[in-house]
C-alpha atoms as a PDB file:
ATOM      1  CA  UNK A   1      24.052 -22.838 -49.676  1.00  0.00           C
ATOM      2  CA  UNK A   2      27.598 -23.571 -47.907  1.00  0.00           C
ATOM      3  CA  UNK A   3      27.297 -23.392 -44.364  1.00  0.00           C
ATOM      4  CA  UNK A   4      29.175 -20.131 -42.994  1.00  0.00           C
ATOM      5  CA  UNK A   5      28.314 -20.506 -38.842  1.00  0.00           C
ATOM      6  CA  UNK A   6      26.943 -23.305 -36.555  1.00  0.00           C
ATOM      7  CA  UNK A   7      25.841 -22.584 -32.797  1.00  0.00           C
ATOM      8  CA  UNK A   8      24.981 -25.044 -30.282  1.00  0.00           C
ATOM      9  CA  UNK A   9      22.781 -24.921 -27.546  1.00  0.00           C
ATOM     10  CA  UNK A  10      21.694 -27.283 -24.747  1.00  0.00           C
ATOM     11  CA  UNK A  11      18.687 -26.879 -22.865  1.00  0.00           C
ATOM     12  CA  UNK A  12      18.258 -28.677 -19.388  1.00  0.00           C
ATOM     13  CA  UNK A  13      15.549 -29.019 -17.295  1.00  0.00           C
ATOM     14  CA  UNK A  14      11.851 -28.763 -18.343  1.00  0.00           C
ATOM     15  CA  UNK A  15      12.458 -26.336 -21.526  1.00  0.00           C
ATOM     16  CA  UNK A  16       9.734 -23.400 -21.420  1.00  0.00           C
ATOM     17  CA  UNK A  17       8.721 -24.849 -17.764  1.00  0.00           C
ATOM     18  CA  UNK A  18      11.707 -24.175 -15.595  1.00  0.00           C
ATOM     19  CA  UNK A  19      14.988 -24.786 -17.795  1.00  0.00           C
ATOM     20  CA  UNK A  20      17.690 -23.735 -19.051  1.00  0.00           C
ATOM     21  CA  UNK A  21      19.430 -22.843 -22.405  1.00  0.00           C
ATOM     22  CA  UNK A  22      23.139 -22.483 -22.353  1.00  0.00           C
ATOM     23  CA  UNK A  23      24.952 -22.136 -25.436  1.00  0.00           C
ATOM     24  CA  UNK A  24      28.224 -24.536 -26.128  1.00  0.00           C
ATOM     25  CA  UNK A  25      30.765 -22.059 -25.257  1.00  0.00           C
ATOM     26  CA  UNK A  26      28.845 -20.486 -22.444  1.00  0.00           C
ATOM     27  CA  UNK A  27      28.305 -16.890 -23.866  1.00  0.00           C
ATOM     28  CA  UNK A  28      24.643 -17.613 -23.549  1.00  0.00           C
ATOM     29  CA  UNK A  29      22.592 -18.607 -20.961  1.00  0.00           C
ATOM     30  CA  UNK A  30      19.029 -17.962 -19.978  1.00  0.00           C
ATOM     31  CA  UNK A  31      16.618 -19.151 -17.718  1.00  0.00           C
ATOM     32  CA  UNK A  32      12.976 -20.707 -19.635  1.00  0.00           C
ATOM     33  CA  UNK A  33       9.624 -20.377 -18.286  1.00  0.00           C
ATOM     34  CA  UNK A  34       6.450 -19.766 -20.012  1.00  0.00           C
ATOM     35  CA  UNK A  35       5.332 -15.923 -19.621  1.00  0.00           C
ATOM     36  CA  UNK A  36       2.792 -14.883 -16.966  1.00  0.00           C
ATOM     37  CA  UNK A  37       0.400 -13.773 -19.927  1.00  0.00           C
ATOM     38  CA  UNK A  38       0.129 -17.496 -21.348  1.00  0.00           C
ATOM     39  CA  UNK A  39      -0.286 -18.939 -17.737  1.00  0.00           C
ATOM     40  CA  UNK A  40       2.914 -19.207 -16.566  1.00  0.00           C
ATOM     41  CA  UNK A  41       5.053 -18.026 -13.668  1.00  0.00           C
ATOM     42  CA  UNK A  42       6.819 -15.774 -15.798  1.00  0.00           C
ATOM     43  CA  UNK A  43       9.787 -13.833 -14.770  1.00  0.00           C
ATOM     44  CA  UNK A  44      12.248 -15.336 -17.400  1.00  0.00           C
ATOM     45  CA  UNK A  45      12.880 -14.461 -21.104  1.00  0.00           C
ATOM     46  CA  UNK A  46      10.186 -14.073 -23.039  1.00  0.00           C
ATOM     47  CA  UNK A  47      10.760 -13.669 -27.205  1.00  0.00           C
ATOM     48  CA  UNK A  48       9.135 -10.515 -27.614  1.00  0.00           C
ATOM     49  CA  UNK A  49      10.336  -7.869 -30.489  1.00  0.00           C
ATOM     50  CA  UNK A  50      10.023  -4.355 -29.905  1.00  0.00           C
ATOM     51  CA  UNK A  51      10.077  -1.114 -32.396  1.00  0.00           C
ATOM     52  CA  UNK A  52       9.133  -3.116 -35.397  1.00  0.00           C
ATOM     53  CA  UNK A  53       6.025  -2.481 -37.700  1.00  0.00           C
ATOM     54  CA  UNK A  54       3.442  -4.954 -38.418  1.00  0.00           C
ATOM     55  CA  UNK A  55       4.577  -5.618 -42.230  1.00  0.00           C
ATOM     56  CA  UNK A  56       7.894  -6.434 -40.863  1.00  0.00           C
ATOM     57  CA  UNK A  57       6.797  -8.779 -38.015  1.00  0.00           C
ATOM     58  CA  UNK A  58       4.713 -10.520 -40.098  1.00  0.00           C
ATOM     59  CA  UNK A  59       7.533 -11.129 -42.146  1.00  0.00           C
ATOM     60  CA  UNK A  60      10.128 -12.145 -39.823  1.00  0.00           C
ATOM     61  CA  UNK A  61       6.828 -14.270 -38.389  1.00  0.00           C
ATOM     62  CA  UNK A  62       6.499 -16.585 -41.992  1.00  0.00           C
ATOM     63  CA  UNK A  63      10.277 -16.232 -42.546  1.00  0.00           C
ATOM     64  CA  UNK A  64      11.081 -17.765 -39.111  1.00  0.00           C
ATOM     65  CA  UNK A  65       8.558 -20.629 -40.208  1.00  0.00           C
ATOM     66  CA  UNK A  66       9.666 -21.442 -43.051  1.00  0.00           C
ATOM     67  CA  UNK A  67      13.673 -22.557 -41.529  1.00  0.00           C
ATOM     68  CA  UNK A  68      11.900 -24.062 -38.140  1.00  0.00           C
ATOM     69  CA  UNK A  69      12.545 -27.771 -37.947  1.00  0.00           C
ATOM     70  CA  UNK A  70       9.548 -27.748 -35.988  1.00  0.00           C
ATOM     71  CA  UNK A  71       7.541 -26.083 -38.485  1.00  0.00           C
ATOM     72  CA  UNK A  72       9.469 -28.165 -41.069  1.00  0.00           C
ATOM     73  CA  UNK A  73       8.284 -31.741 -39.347  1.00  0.00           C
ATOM     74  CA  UNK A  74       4.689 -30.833 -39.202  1.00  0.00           C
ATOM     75  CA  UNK A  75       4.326 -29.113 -42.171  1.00  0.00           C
ATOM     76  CA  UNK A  76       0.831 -29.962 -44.020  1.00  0.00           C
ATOM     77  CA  UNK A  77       0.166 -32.544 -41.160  1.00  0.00           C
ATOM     78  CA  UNK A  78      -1.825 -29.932 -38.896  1.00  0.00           C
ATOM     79  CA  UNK A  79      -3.473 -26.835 -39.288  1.00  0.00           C
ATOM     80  CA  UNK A  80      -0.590 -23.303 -38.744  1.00  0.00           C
ATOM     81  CA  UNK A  81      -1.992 -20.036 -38.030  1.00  0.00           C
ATOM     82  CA  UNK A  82       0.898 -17.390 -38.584  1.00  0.00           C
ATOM     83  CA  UNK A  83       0.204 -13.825 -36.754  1.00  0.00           C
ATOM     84  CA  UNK A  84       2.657 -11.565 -35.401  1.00  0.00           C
ATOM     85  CA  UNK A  85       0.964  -9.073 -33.466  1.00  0.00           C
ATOM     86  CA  UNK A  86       2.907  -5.948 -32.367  1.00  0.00           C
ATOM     87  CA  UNK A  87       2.344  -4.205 -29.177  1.00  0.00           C
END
């Protein structure tokens, strides 16, 4: 598959602890931090996907897996649970 779009972003700092992602031509940039609910401080972004159904999140869920370099560096080396939950 030919390559049709490449993005680059930088993240500084401490990643979900207190950084930042900024993307190379500064269109994007967020503030990290790991949400309140998962014993953070909270009060940055926080990947969460409204007004989809279940099927579909679970979907998007194995799909995202399956193109993740992190997922693709551990694969069969430790245990994955997949589950998309929607509010």
């Amino acid at each position: 598959m030919a390559v049709t779009y490449t993005a680059r972003v930088d993240v500084t700092g401490e990643g979900r602890n207190g950084g930042t992602a900024r993307s190379e031509d500064g269109l994007l940039e967020h503030t990290l931090a790991l949400p309140e609910e998962l014993g953070g401080a909270g009060g940055a972004t926080n990947p969460v996907l409204g007004g989809v159904d279940q099927t579909t999140a679970q979907e998007l869920a194995h799909a995202a897996h399956q193109i993740c370099p992190y997922s693709k560096a551990t694969r069969d080396n430790i245990p994955v649970t997949i589950d998309a939950t929607t509010a």
